[in-house]
PDB file of N, CA and C in Angstrom:
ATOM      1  N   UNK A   1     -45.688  58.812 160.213  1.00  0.00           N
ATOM      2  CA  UNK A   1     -44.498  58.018 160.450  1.00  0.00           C
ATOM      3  C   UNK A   1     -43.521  58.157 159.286  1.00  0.00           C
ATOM      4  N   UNK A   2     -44.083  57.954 158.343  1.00  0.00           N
ATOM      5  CA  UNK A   2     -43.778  58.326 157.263  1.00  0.00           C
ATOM      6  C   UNK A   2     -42.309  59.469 156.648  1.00  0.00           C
ATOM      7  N   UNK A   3     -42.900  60.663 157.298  1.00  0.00           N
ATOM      8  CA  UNK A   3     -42.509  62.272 157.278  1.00  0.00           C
ATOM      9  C   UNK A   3     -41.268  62.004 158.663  1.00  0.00           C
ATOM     10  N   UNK A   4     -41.627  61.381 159.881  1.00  0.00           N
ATOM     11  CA  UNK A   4     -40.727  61.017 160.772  1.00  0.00           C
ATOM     12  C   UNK A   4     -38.826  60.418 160.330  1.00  0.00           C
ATOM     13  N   UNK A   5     -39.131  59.660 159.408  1.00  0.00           N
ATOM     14  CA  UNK A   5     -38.110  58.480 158.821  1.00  0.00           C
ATOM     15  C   UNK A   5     -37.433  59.526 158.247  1.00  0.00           C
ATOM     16  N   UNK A   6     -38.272  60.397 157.075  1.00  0.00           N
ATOM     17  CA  UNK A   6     -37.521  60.885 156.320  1.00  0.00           C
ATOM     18  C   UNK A   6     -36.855  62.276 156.548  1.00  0.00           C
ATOM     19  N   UNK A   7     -37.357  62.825 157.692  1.00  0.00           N
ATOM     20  CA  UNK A   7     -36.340  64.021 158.701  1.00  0.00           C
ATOM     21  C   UNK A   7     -35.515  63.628 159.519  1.00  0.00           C
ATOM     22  N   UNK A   8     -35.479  62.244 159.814  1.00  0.00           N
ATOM     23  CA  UNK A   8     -34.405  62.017 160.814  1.00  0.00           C
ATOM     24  C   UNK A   8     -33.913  60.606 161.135  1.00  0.00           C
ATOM     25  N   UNK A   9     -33.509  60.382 159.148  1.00  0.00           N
ATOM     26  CA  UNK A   9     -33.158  59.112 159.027  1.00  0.00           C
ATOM     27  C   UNK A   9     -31.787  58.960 158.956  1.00  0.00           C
ATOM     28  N   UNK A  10     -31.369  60.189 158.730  1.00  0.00           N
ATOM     29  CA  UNK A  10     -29.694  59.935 159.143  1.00  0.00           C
ATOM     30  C   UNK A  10     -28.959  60.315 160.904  1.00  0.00           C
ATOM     31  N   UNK A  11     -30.949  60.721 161.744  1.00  0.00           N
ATOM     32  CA  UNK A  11     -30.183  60.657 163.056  1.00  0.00           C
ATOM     33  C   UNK A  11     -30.159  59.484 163.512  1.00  0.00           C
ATOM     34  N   UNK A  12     -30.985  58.376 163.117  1.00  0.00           N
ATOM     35  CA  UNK A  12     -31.279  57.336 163.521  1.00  0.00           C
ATOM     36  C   UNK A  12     -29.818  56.524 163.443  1.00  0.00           C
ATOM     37  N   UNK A  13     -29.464  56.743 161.914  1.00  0.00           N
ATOM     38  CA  UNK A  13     -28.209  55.882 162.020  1.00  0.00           C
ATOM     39  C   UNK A  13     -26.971  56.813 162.701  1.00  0.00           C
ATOM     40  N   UNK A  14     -27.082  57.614 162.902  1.00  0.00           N
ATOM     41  CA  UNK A  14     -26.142  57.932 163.768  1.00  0.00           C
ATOM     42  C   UNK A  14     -26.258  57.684 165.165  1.00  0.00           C
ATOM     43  N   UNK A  15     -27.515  57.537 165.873  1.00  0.00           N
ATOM     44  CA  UNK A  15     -27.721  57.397 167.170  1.00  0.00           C
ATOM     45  C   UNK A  15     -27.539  55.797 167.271  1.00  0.00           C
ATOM     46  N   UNK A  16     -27.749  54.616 166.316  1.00  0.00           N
ATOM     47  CA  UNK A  16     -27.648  53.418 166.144  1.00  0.00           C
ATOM     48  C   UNK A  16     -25.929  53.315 166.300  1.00  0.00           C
ATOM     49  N   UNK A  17     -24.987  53.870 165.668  1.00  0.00           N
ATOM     50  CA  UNK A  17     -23.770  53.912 165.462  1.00  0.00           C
ATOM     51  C   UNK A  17     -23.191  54.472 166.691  1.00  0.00           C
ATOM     52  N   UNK A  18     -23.792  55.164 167.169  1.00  0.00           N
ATOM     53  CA  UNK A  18     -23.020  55.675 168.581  1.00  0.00           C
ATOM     54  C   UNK A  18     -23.081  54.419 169.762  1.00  0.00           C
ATOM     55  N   UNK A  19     -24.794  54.329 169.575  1.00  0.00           N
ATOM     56  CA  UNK A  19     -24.826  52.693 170.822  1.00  0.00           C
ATOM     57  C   UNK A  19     -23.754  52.057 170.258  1.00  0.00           C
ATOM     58  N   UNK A  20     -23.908  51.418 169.361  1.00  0.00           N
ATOM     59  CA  UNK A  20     -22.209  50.428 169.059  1.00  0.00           C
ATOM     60  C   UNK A  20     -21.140  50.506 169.024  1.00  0.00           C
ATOM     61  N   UNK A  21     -20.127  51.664 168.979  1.00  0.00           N
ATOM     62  CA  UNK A  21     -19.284  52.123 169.700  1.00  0.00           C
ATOM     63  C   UNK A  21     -19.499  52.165 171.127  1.00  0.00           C
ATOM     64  N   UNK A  22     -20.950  52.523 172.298  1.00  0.00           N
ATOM     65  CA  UNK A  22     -20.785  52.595 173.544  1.00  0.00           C
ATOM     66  C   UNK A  22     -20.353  50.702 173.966  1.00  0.00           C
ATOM     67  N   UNK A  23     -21.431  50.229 173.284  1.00  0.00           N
ATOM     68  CA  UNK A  23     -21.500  48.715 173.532  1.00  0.00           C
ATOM     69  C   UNK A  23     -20.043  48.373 173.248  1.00  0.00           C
ATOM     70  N   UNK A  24     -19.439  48.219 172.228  1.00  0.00           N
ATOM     71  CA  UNK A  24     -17.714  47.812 171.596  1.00  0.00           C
ATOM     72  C   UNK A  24     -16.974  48.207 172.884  1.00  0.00           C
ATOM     73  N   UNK A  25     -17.196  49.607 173.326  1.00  0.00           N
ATOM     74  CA  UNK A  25     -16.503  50.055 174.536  1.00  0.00           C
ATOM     75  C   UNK A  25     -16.390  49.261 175.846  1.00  0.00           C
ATOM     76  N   UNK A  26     -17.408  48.912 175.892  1.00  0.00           N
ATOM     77  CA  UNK A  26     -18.102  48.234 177.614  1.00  0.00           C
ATOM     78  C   UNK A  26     -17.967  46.276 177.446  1.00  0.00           C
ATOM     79  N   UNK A  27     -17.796  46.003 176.094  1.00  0.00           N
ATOM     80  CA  UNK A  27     -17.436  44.553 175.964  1.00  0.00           C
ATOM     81  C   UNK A  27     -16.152  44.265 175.305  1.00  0.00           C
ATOM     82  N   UNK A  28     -14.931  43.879 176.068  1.00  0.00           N
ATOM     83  CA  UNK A  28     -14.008  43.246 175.388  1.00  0.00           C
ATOM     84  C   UNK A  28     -14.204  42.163 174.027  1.00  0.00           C
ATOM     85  N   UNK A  29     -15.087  41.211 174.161  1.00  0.00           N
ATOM     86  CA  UNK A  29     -15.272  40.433 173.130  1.00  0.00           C
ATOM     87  C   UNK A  29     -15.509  41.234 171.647  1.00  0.00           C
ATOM     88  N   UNK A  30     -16.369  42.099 172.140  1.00  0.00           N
ATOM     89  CA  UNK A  30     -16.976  42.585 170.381  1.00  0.00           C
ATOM     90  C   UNK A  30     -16.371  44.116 170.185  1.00  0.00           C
ATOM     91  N   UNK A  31     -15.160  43.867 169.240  1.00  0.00           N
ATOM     92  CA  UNK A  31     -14.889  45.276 168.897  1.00  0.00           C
ATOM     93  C   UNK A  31     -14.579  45.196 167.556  1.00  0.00           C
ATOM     94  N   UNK A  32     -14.881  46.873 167.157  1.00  0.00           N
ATOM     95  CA  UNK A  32     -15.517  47.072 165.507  1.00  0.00           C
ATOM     96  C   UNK A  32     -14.093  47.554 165.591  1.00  0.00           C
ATOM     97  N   UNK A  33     -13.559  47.442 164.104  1.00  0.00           N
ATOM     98  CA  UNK A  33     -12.306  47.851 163.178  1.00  0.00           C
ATOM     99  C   UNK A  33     -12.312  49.628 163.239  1.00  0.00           C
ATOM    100  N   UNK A  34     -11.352  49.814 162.813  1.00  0.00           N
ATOM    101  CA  UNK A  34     -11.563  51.508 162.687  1.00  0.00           C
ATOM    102  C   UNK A  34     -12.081  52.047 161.862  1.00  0.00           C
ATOM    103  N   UNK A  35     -12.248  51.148 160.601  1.00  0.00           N
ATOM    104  CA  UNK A  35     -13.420  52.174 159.340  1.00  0.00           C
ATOM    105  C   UNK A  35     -14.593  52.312 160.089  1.00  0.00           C
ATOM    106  N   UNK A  36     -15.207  51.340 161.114  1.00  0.00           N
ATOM    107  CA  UNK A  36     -16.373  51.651 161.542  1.00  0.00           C
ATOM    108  C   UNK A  36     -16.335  52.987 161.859  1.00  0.00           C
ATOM    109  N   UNK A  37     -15.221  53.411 162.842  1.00  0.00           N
ATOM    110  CA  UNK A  37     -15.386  54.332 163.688  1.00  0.00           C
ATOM    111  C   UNK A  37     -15.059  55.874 162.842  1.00  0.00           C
ATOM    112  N   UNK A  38     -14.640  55.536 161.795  1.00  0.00           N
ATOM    113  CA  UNK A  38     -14.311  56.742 160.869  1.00  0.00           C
ATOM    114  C   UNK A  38     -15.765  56.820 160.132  1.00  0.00           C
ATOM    115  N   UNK A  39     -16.349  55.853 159.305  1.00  0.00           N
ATOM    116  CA  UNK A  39     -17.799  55.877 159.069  1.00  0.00           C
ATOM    117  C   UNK A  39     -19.049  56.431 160.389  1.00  0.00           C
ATOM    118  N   UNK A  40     -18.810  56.226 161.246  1.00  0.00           N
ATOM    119  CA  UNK A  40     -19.432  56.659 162.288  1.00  0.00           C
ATOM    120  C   UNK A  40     -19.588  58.421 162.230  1.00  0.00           C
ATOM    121  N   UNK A  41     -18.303  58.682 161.938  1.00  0.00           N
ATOM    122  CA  UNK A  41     -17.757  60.187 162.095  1.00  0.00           C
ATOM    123  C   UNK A  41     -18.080  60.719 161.524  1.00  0.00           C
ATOM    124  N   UNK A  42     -18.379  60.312 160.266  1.00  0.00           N
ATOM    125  CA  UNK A  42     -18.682  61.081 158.767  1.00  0.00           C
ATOM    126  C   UNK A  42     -20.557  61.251 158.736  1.00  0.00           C
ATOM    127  N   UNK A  43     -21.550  59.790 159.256  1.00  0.00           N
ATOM    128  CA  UNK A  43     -22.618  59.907 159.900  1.00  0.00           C
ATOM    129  C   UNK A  43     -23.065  61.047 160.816  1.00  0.00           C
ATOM    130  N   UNK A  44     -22.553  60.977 161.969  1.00  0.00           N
ATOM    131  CA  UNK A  44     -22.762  61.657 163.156  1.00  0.00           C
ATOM    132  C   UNK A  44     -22.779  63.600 162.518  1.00  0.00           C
ATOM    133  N   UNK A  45     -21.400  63.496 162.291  1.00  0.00           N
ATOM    134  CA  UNK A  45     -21.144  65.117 161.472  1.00  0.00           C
ATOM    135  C   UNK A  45     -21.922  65.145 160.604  1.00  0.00           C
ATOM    136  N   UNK A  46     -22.401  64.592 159.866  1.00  0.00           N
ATOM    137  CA  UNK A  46     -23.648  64.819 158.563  1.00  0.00           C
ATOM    138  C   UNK A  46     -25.224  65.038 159.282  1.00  0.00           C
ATOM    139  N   UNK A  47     -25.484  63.828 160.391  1.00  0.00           N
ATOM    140  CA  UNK A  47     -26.234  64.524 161.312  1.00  0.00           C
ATOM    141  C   UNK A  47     -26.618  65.726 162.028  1.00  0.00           C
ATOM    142  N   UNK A  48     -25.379  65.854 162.318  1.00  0.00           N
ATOM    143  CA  UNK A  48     -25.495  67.359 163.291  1.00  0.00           C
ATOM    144  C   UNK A  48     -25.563  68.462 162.501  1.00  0.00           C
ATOM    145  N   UNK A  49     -24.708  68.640 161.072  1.00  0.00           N
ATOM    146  CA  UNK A  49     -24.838  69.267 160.298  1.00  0.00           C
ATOM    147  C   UNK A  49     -26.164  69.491 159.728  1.00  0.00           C
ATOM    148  N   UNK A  50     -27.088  68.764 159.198  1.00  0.00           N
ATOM    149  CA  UNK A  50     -28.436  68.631 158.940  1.00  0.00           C
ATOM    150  C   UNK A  50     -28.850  69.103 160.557  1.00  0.00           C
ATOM    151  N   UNK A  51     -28.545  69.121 161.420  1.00  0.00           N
ATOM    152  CA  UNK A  51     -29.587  69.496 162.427  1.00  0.00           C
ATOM    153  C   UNK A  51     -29.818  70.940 162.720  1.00  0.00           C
ATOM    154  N   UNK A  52     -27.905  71.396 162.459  1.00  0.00           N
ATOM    155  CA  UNK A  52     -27.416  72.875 162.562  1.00  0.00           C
ATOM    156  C   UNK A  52     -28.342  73.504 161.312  1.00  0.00           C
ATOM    157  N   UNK A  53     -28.633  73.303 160.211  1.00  0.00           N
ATOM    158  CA  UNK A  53     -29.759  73.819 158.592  1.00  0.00           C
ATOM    159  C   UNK A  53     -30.924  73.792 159.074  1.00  0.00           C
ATOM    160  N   UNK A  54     -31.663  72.863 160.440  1.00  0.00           N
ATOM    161  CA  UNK A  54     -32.992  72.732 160.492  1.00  0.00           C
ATOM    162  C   UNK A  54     -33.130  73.793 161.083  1.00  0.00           C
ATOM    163  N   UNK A  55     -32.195  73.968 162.601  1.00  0.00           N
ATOM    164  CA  UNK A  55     -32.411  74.630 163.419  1.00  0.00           C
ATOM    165  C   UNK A  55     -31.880  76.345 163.010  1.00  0.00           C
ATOM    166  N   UNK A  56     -31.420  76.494 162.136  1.00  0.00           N
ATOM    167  CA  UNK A  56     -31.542  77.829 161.325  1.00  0.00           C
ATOM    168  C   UNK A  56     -32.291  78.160 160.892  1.00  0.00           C
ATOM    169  N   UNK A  57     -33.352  76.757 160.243  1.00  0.00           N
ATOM    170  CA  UNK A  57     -34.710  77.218 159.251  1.00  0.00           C
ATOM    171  C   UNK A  57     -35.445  77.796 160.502  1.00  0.00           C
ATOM    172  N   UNK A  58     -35.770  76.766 161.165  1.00  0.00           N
ATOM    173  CA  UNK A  58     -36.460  77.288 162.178  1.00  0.00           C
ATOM    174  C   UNK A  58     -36.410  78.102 163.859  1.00  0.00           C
ATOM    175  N   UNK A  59     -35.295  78.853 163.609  1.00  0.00           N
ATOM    176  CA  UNK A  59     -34.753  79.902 164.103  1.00  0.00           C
ATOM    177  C   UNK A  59     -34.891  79.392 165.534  1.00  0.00           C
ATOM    178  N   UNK A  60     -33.814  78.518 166.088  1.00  0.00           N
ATOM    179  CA  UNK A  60     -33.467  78.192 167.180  1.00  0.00           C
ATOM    180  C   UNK A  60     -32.278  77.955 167.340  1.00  0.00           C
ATOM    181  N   UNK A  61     -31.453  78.852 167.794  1.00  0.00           N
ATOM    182  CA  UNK A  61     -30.251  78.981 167.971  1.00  0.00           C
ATOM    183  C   UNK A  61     -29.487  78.301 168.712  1.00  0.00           C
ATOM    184  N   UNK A  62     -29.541  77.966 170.186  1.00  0.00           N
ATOM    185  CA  UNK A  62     -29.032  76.757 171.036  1.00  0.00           C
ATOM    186  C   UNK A  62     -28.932  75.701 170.734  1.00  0.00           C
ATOM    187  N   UNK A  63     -29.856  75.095 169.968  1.00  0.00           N
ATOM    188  CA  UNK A  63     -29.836  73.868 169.129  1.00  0.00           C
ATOM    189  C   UNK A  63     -28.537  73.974 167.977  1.00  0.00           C
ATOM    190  N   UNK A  64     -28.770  74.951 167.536  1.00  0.00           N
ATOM    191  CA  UNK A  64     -27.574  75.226 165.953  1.00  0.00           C
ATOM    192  C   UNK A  64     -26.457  75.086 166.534  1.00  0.00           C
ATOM    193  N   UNK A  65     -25.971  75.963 167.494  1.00  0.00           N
ATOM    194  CA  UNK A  65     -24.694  76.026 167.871  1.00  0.00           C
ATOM    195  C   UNK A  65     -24.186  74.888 169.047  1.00  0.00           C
ATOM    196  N   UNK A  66     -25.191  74.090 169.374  1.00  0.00           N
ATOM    197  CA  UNK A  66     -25.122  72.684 170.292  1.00  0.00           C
ATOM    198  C   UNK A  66     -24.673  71.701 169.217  1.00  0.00           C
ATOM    199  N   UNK A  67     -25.700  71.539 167.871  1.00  0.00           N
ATOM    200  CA  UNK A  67     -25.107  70.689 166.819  1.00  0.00           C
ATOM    201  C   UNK A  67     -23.744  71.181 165.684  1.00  0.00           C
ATOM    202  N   UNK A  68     -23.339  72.268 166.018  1.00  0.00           N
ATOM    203  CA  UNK A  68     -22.436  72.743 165.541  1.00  0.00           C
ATOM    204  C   UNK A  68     -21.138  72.410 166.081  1.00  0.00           C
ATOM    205  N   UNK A  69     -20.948  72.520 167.136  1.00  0.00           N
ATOM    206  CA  UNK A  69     -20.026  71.568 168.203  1.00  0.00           C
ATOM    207  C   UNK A  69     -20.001  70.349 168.008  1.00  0.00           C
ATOM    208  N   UNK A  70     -20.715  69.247 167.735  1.00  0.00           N
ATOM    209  CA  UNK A  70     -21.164  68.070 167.596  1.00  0.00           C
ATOM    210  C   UNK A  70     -20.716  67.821 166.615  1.00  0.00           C
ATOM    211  N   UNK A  71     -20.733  68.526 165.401  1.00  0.00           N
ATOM    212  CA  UNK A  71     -20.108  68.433 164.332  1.00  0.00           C
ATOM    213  C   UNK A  71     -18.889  68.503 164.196  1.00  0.00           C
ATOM    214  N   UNK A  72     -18.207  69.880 164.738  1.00  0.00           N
ATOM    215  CA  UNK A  72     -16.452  70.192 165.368  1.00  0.00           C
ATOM    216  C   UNK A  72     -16.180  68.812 165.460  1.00  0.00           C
ATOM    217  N   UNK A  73     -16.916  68.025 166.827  1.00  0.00           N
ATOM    218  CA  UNK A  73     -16.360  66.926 167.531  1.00  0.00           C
ATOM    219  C   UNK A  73     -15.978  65.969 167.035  1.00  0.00           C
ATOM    220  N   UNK A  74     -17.117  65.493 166.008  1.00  0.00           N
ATOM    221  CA  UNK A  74     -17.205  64.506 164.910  1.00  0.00           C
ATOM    222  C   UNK A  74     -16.387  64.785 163.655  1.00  0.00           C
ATOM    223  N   UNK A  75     -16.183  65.929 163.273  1.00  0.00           N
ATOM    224  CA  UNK A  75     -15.254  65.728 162.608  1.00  0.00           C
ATOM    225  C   UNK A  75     -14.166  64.596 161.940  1.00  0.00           C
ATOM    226  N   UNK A  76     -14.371  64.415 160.416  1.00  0.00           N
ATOM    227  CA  UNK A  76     -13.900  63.221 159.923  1.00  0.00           C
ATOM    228  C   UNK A  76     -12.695  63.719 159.501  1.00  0.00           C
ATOM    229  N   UNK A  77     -12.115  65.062 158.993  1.00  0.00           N
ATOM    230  CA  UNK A  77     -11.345  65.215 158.609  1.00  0.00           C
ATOM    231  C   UNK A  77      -9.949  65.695 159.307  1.00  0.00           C
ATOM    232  N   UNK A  78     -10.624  66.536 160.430  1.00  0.00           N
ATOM    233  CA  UNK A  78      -9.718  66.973 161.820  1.00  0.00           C
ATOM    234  C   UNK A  78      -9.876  66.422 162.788  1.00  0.00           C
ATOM    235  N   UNK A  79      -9.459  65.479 162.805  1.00  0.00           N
ATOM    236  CA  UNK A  79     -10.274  64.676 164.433  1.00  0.00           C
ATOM    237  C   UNK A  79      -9.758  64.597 165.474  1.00  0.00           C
ATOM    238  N   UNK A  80     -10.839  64.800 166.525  1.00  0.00           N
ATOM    239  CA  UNK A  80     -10.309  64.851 167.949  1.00  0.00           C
ATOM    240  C   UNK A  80      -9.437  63.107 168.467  1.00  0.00           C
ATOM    241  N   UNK A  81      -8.188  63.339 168.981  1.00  0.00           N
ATOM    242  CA  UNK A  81      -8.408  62.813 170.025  1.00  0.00           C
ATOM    243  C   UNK A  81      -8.476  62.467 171.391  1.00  0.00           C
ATOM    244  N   UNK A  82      -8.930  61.491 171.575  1.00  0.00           N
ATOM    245  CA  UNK A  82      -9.542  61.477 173.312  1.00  0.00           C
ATOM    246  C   UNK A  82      -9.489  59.911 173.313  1.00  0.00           C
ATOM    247  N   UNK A  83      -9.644  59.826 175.028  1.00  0.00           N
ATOM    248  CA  UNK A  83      -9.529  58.420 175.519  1.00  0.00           C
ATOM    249  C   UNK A  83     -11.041  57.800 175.498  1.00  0.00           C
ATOM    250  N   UNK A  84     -10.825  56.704 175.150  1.00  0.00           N
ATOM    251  CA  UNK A  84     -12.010  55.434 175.365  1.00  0.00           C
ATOM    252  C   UNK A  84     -12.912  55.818 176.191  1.00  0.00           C
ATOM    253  N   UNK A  85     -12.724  56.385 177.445  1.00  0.00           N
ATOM    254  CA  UNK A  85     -13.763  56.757 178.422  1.00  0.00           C
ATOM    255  C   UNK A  85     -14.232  58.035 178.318  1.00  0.00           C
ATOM    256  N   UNK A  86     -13.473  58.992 177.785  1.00  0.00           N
ATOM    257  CA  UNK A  86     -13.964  60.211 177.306  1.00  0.00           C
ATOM    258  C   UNK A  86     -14.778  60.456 175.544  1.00  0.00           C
ATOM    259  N   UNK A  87     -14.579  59.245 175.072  1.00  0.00           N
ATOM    260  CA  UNK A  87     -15.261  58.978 173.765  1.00  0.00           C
ATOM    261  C   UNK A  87     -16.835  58.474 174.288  1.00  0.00           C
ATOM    262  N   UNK A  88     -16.927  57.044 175.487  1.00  0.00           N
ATOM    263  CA  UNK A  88     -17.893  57.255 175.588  1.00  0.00           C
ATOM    264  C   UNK A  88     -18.768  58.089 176.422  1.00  0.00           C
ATOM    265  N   UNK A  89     -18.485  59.144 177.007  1.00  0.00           N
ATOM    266  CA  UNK A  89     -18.803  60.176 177.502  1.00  0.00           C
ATOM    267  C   UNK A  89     -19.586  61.011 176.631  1.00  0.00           C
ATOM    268  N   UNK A  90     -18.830  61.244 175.910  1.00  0.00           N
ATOM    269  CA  UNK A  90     -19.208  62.167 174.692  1.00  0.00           C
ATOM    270  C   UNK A  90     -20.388  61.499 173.570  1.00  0.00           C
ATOM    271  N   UNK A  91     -20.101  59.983 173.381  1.00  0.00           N
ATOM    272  CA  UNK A  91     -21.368  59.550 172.980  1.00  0.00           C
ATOM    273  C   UNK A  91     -22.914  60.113 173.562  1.00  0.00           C
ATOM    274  N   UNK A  92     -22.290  59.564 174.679  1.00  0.00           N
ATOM    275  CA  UNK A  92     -23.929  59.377 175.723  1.00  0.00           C
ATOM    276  C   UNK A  92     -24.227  60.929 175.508  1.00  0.00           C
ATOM    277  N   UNK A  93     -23.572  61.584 175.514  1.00  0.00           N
ATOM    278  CA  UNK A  93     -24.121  63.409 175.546  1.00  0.00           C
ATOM    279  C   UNK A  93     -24.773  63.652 174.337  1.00  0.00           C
ATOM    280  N   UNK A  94     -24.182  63.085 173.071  1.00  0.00           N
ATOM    281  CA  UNK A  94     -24.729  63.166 171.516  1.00  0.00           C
ATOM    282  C   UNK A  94     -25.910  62.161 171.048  1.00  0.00           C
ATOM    283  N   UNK A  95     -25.668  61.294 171.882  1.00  0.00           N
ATOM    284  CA  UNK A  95     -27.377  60.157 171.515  1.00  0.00           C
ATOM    285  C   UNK A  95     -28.232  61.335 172.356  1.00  0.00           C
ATOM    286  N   UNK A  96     -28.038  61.266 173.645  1.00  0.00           N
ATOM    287  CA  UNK A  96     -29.340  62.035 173.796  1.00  0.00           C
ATOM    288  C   UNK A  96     -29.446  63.369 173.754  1.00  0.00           C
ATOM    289  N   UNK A  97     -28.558  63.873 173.115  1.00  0.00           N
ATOM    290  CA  UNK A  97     -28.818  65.484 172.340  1.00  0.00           C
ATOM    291  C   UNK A  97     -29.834  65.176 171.082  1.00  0.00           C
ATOM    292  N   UNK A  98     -29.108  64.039 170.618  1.00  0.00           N
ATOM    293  CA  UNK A  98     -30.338  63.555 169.075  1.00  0.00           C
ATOM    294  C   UNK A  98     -31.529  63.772 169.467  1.00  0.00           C
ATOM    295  N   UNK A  99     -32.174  62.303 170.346  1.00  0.00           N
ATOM    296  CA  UNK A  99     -33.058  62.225 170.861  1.00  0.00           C
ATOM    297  C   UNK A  99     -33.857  63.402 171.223  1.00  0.00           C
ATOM    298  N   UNK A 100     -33.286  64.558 172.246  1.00  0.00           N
ATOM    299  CA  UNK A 100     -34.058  65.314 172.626  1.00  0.00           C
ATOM    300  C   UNK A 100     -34.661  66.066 171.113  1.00  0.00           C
ATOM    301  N   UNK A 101     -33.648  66.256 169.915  1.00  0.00           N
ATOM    302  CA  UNK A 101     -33.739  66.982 168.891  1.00  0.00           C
ATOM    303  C   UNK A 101     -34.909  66.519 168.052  1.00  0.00           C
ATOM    304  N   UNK A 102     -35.208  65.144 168.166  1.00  0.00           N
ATOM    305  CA  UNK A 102     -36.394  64.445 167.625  1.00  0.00           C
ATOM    306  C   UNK A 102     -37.597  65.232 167.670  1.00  0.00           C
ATOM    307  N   UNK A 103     -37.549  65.436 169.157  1.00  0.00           N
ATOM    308  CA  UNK A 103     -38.965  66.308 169.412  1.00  0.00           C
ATOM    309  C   UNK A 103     -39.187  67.393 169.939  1.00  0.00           C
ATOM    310  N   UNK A 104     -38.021  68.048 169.639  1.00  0.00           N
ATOM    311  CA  UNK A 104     -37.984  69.665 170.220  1.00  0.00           C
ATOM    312  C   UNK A 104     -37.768  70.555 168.948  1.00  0.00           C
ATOM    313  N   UNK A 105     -37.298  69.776 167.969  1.00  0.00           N
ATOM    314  CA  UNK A 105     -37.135  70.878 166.351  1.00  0.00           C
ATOM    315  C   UNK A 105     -38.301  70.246 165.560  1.00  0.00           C
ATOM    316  N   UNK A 106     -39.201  71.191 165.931  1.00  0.00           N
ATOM    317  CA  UNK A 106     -40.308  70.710 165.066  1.00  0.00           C
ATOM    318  C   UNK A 106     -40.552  72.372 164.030  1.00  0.00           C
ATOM    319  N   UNK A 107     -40.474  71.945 163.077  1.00  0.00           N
ATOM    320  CA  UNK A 107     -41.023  72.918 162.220  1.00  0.00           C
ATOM    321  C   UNK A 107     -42.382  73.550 162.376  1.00  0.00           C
ATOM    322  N   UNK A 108     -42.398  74.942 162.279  1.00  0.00           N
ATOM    323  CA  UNK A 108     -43.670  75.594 162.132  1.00  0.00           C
ATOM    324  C   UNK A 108     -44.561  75.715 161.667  1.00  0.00           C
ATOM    325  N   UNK A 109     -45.917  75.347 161.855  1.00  0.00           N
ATOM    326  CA  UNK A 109     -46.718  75.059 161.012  1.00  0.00           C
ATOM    327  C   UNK A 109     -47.221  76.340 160.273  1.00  0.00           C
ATOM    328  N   UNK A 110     -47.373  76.818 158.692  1.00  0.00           N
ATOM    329  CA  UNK A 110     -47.782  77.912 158.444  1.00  0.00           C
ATOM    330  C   UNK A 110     -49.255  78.271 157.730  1.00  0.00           C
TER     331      UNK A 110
END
């Protein structure tokens, strides 16, 4: 569990940060300021980026260039924009791109 936390503790908070933007989206009452959503950006892209280095170590290419896009998207410094419903669109595609990444980039045992 241990070894778990510490490979994919910055997907966690990025996949945590995406639900709350989906949730902010879907409830009028609770909406986050925009540093959230710029902190979000800088998360998410640091994520994918770390995912694009794993999936090079361990020579899986679809993955690299899936989180490489992800990264484009997220982008903190050039940023896309898009509408509310196409933001959470694009969430839901990147939580469970994470997710699947949890347990499909597993390093090789040598």
């Amino acid at each position: 569990m241990k070894t778990f936390l510490n490979n994919n503790g910055l997907k966690l908070v990025a996949i945590a940060m995406l639900l709350g933007a989906i949730v902010s989206h879907f409830n009028a009452l609770f909406t986050l300021p925009y540093a959230y959503y710029q902190f979000m950006n800088w998360a998410v892209a640091g994520a994918a980026l770390m995912a694009v280095w794993r999936s090079y170590k361990i020579s899986k290419p679809l993955p690299m260039w899936l989180f490489a896009l992800v990264a484009v998207v997220f982008n903190p410094i050039a940023s896309i924009y898009l509408s509310a419903f196409a933001w959470q669109i694009v969430d839901i595609i990147v939580i469970v791109l994470f997710l699947i990444s949890f347990f499909a980039m597993k390093e090789k045992k040598s």
